[in-house]
Protein backbone atom coordinates (compact mmCIF):
# COMPACT_ATOMS: atom_id res chain seq x y z
CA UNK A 1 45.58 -242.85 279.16
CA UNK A 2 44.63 -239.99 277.20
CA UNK A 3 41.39 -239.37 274.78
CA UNK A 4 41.64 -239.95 271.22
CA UNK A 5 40.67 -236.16 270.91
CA UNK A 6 43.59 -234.89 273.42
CA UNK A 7 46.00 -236.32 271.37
CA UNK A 8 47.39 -233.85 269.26
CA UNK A 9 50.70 -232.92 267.42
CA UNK A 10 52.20 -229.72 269.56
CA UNK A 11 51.97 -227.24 266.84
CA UNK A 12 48.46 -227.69 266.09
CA UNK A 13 47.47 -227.70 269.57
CA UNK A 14 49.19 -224.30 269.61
CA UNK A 15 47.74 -223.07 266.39
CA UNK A 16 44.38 -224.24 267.66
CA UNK A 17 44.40 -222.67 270.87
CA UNK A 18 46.41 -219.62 270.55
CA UNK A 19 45.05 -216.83 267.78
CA UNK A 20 48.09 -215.32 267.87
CA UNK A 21 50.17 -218.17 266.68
CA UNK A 22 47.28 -218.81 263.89
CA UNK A 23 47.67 -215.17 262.63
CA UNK A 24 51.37 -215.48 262.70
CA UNK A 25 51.30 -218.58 260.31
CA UNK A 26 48.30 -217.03 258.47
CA UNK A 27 50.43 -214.24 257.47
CA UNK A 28 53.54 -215.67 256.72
CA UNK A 29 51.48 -218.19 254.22
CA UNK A 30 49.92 -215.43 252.74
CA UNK A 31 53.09 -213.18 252.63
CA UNK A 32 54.62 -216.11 250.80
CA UNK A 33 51.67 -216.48 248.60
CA UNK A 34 52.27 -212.95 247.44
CA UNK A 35 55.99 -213.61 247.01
CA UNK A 36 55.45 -216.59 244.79
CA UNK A 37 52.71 -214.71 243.12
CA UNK A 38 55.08 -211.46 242.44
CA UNK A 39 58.14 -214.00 241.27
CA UNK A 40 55.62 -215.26 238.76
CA UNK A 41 54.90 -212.16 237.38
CA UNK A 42 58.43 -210.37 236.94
CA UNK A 43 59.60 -213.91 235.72
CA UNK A 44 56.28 -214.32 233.17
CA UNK A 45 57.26 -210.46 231.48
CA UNK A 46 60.82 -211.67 231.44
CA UNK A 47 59.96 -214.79 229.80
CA UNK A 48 57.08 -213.22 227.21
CA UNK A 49 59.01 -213.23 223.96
CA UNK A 50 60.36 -216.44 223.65
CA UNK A 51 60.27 -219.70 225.42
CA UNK A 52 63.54 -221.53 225.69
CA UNK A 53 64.19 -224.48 227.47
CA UNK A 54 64.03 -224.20 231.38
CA UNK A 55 67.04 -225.87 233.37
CA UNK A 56 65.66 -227.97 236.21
CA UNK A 57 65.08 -226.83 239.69
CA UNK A 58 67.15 -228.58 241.83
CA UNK A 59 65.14 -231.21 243.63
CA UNK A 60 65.90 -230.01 247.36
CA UNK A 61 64.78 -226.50 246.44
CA UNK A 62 61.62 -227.83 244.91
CA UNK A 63 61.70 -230.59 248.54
CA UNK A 64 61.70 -227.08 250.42
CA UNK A 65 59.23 -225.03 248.57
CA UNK A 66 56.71 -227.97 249.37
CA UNK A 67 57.63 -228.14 253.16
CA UNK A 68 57.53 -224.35 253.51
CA UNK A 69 53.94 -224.66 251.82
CA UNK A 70 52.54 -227.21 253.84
CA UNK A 71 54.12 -225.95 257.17
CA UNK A 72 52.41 -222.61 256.83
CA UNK A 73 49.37 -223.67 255.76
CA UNK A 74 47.01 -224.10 259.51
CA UNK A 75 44.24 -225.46 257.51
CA UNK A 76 46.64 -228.71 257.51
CA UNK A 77 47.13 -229.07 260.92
CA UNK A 78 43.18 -228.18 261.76
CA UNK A 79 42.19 -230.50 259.40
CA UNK A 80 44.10 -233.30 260.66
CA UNK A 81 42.96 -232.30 264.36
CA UNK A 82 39.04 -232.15 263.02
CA UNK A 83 39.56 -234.91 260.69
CA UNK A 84 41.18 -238.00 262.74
CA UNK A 85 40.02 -238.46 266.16
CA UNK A 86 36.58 -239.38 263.97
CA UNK A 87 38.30 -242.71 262.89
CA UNK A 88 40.40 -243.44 266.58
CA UNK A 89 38.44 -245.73 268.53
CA UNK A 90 38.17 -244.24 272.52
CA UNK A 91 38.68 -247.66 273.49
CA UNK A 92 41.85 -248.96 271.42
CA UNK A 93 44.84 -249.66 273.42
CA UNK A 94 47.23 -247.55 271.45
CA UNK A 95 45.63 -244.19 270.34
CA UNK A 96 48.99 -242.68 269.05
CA UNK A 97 49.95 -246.10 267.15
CA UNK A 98 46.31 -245.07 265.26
CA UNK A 99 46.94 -241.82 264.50
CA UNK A 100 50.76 -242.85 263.36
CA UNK A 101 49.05 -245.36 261.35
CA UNK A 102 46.54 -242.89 259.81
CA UNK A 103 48.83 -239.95 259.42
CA UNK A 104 51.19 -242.58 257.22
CA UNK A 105 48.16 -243.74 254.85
CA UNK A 106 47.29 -240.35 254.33
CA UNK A 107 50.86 -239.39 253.11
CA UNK A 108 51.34 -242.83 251.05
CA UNK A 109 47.88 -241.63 249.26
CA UNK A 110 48.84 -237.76 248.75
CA UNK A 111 52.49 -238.95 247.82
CA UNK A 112 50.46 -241.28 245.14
CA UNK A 113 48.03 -238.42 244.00
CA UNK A 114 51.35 -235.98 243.95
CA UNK A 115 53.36 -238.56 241.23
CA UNK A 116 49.89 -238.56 239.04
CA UNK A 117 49.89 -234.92 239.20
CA UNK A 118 53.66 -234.33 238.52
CA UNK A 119 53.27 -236.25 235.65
CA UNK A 120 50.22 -235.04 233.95
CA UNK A 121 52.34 -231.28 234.71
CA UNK A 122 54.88 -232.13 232.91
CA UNK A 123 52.95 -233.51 229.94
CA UNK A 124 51.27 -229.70 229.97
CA UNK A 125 54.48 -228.36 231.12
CA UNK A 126 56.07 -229.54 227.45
CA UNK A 127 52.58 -228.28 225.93
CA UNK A 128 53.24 -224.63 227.30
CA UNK A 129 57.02 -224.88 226.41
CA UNK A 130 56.26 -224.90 223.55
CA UNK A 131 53.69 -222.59 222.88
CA UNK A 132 55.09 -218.55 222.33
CA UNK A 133 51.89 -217.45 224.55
CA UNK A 134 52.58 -219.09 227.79
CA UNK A 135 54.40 -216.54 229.54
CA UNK A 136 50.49 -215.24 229.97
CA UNK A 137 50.17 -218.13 231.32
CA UNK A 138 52.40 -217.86 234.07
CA UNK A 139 50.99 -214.23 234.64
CA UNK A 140 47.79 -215.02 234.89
CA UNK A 141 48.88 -217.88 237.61
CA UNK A 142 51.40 -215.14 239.67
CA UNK A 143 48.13 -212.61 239.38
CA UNK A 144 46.01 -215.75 241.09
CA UNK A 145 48.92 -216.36 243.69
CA UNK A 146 48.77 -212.70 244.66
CA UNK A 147 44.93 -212.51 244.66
CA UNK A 148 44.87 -216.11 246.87
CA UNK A 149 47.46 -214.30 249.56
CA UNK A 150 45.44 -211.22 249.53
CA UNK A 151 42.15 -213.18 250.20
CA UNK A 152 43.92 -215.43 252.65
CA UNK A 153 45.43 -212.37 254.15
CA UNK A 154 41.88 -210.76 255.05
CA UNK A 155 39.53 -213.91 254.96
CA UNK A 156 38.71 -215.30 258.55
């Protein structure tokens, strides 16, 4: 039977072991960083005289967004590969059954954390709405999107 440390999910054992792979998703999180960042911009100067009510984003677009951020984030998949194996006993019968079990907590708790977030957003959300200034707002945030896939981008 395997170590608790051999047991990985395939991705991050390629991310882990092959730099290539890392760069790959390293860029393409940083190129979509920039994208975001750039959207926010155009759409904050567009947006700069007068704040009308925003339609909703359809919810598998916003489902997507999140999926596409998480999958090309590698500090996700190295944290889980750092992070884990700590709290798998060598000796249990049923190392994968752990890390199933550990993997789901950790989702129920972020899925927890994410409502509490989502709501306090859209109490600030309404806030902003209604505020003439907040297109700077949403400048400001595309300028830090850009500046985070830029630093990404060159960091190590």
């Amino acid at each position: 039977m395997p170590s608790a440390d051999t047991v990985k999910p395939r991705a991050a054992s390629i991310l882990a072991t092959s730099a290539r792979a890392f760069l790959v998703v390293k860029f393409a999180g940083a190129g979509y960083l920039a994208y975001l960042g750039i959207h926010m911009l155009l759409e904050g100067s567009r947006t700069a005289g007068a704040f009308t009510d925003v339609a909703p984003e359809p919810g598998w677009r916003i489902y997507r967004a999140g999926v596409l951020t998480n999958v090309l984030n590698p500090k996700v998949a190295l944290f889980f590969m750092a992070f884990l194996p700590q709290f798998v006993d060598a000796g249990a019968p049923s190392k994968i059954s752990a890390f199933l079990f550990l993997g789901g907590l950790f989702m129920f708790t972020g899925t927890a954390w994410s409502f509490v977030l989502v709501w306090c957003a859209s109490a600030m959300s309404r806030r902003f709405r209604e505020n003439p200034s907040a297109g700077v707002l949403k400048r400001a945030a595309g300028a830090m999107f850009i500046g985070l896939g830029v630093k990404l981008a060159v960091g190590k």
